[in-house]
C-alpha atoms as a PDB file:
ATOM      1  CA  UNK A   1     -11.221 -64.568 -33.977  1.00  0.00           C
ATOM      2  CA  UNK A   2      -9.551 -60.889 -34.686  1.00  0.00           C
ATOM      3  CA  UNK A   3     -10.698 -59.205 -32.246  1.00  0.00           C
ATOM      4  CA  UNK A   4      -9.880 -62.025 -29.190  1.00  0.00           C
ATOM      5  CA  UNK A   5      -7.580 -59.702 -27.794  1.00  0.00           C
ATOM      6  CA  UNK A   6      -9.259 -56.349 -27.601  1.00  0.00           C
ATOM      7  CA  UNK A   7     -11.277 -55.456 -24.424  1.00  0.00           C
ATOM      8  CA  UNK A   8     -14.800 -55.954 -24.132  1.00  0.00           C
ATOM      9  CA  UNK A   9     -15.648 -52.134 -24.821  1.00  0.00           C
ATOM     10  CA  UNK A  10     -13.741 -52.314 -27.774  1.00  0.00           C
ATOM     11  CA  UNK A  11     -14.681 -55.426 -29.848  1.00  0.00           C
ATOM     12  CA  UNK A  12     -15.930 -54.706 -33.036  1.00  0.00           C
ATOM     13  CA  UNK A  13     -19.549 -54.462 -33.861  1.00  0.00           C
ATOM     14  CA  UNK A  14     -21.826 -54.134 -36.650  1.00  0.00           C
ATOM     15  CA  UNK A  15     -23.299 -50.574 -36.816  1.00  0.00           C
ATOM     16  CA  UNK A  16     -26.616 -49.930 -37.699  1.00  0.00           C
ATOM     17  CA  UNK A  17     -26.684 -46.615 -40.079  1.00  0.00           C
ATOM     18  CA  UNK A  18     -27.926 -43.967 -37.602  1.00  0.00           C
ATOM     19  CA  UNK A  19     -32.243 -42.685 -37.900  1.00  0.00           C
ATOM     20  CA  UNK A  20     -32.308 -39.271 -39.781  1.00  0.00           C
ATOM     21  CA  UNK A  21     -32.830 -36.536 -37.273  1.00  0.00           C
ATOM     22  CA  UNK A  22     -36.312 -35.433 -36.670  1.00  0.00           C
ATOM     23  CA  UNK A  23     -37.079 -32.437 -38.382  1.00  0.00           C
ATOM     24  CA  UNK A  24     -36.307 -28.991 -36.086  1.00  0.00           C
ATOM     25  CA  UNK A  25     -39.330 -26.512 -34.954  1.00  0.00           C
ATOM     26  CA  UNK A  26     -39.142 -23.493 -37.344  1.00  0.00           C
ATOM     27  CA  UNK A  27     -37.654 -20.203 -35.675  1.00  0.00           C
ATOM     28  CA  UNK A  28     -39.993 -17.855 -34.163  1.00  0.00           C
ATOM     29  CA  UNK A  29     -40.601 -14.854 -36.671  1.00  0.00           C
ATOM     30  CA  UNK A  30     -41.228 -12.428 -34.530  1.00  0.00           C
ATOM     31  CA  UNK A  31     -38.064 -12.470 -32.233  1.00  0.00           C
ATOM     32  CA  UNK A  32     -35.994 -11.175 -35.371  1.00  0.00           C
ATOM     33  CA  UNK A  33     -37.985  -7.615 -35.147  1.00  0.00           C
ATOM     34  CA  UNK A  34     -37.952  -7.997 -31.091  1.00  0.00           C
ATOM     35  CA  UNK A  35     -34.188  -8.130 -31.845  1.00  0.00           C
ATOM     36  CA  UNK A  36     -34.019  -4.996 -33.884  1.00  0.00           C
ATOM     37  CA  UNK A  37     -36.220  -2.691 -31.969  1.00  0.00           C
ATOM     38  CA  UNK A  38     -34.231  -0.201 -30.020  1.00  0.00           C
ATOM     39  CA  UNK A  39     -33.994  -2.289 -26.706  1.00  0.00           C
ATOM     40  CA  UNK A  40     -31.015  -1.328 -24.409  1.00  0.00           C
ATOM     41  CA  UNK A  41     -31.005  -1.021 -20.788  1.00  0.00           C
ATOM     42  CA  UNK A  42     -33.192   0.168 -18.126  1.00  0.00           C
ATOM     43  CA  UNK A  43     -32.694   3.646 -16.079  1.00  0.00           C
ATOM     44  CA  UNK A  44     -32.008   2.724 -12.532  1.00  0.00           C
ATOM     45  CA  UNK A  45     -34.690   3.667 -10.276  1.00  0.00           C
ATOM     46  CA  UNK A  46     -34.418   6.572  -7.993  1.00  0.00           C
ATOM     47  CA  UNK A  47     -34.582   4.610  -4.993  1.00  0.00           C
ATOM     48  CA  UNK A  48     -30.975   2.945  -6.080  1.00  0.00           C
ATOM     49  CA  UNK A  49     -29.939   6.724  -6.957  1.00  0.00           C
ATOM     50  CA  UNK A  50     -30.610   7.864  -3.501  1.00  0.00           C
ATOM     51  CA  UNK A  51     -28.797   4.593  -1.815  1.00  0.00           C
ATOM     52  CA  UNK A  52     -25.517   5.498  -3.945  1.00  0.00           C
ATOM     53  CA  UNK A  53     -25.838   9.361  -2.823  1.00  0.00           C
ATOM     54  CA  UNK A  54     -26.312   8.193   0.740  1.00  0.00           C
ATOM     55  CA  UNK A  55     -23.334   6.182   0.411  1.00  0.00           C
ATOM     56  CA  UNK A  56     -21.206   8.590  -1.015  1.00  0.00           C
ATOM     57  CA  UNK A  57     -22.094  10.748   1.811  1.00  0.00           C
ATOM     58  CA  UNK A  58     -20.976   8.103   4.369  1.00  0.00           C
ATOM     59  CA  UNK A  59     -17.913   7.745   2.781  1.00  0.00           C
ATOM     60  CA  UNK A  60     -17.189  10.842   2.048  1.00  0.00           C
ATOM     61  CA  UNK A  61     -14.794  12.535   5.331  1.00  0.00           C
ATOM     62  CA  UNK A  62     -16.714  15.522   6.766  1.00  0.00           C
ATOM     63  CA  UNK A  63     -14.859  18.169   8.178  1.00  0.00           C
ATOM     64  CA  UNK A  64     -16.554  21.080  10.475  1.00  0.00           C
ATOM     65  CA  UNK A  65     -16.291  24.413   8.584  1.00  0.00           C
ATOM     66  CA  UNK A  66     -13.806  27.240  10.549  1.00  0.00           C
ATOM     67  CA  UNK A  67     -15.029  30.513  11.195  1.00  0.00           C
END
């Protein structure tokens, strides 16, 4: 009766040697030249170069020319 005063979580037990781990898929083949290719990121469109210009120009403080 060791383990009379240890809490019910933490009475011992007999362990039963764990089940090998199933075997993993194999890696995909292809993704390693997918990797290397010359990838990088994409131009922004022209419609998000035209938002940023018309922003600027709202921002920007316009002042009437003198003469």
């Amino acid at each position: 009766m060791a383990n009379k005063a240890l809490a019910t979580r933490q009475k011992m037990r007999l362990r039963a040697v764990p089940a090998p781990l199933p075997a993993l898929k194999p890696r995909n083949p292809f993704a390693g030249f997918a990797k290397a290719r010359a990838a990088g990121a994409h131009v922004k469109p022209e419609a998000s170069e035209r938002l940023a210009a018309k922003r600027a120009l709202k921002k920007a403080k316009l002042e009437p020319e003198d003469e």
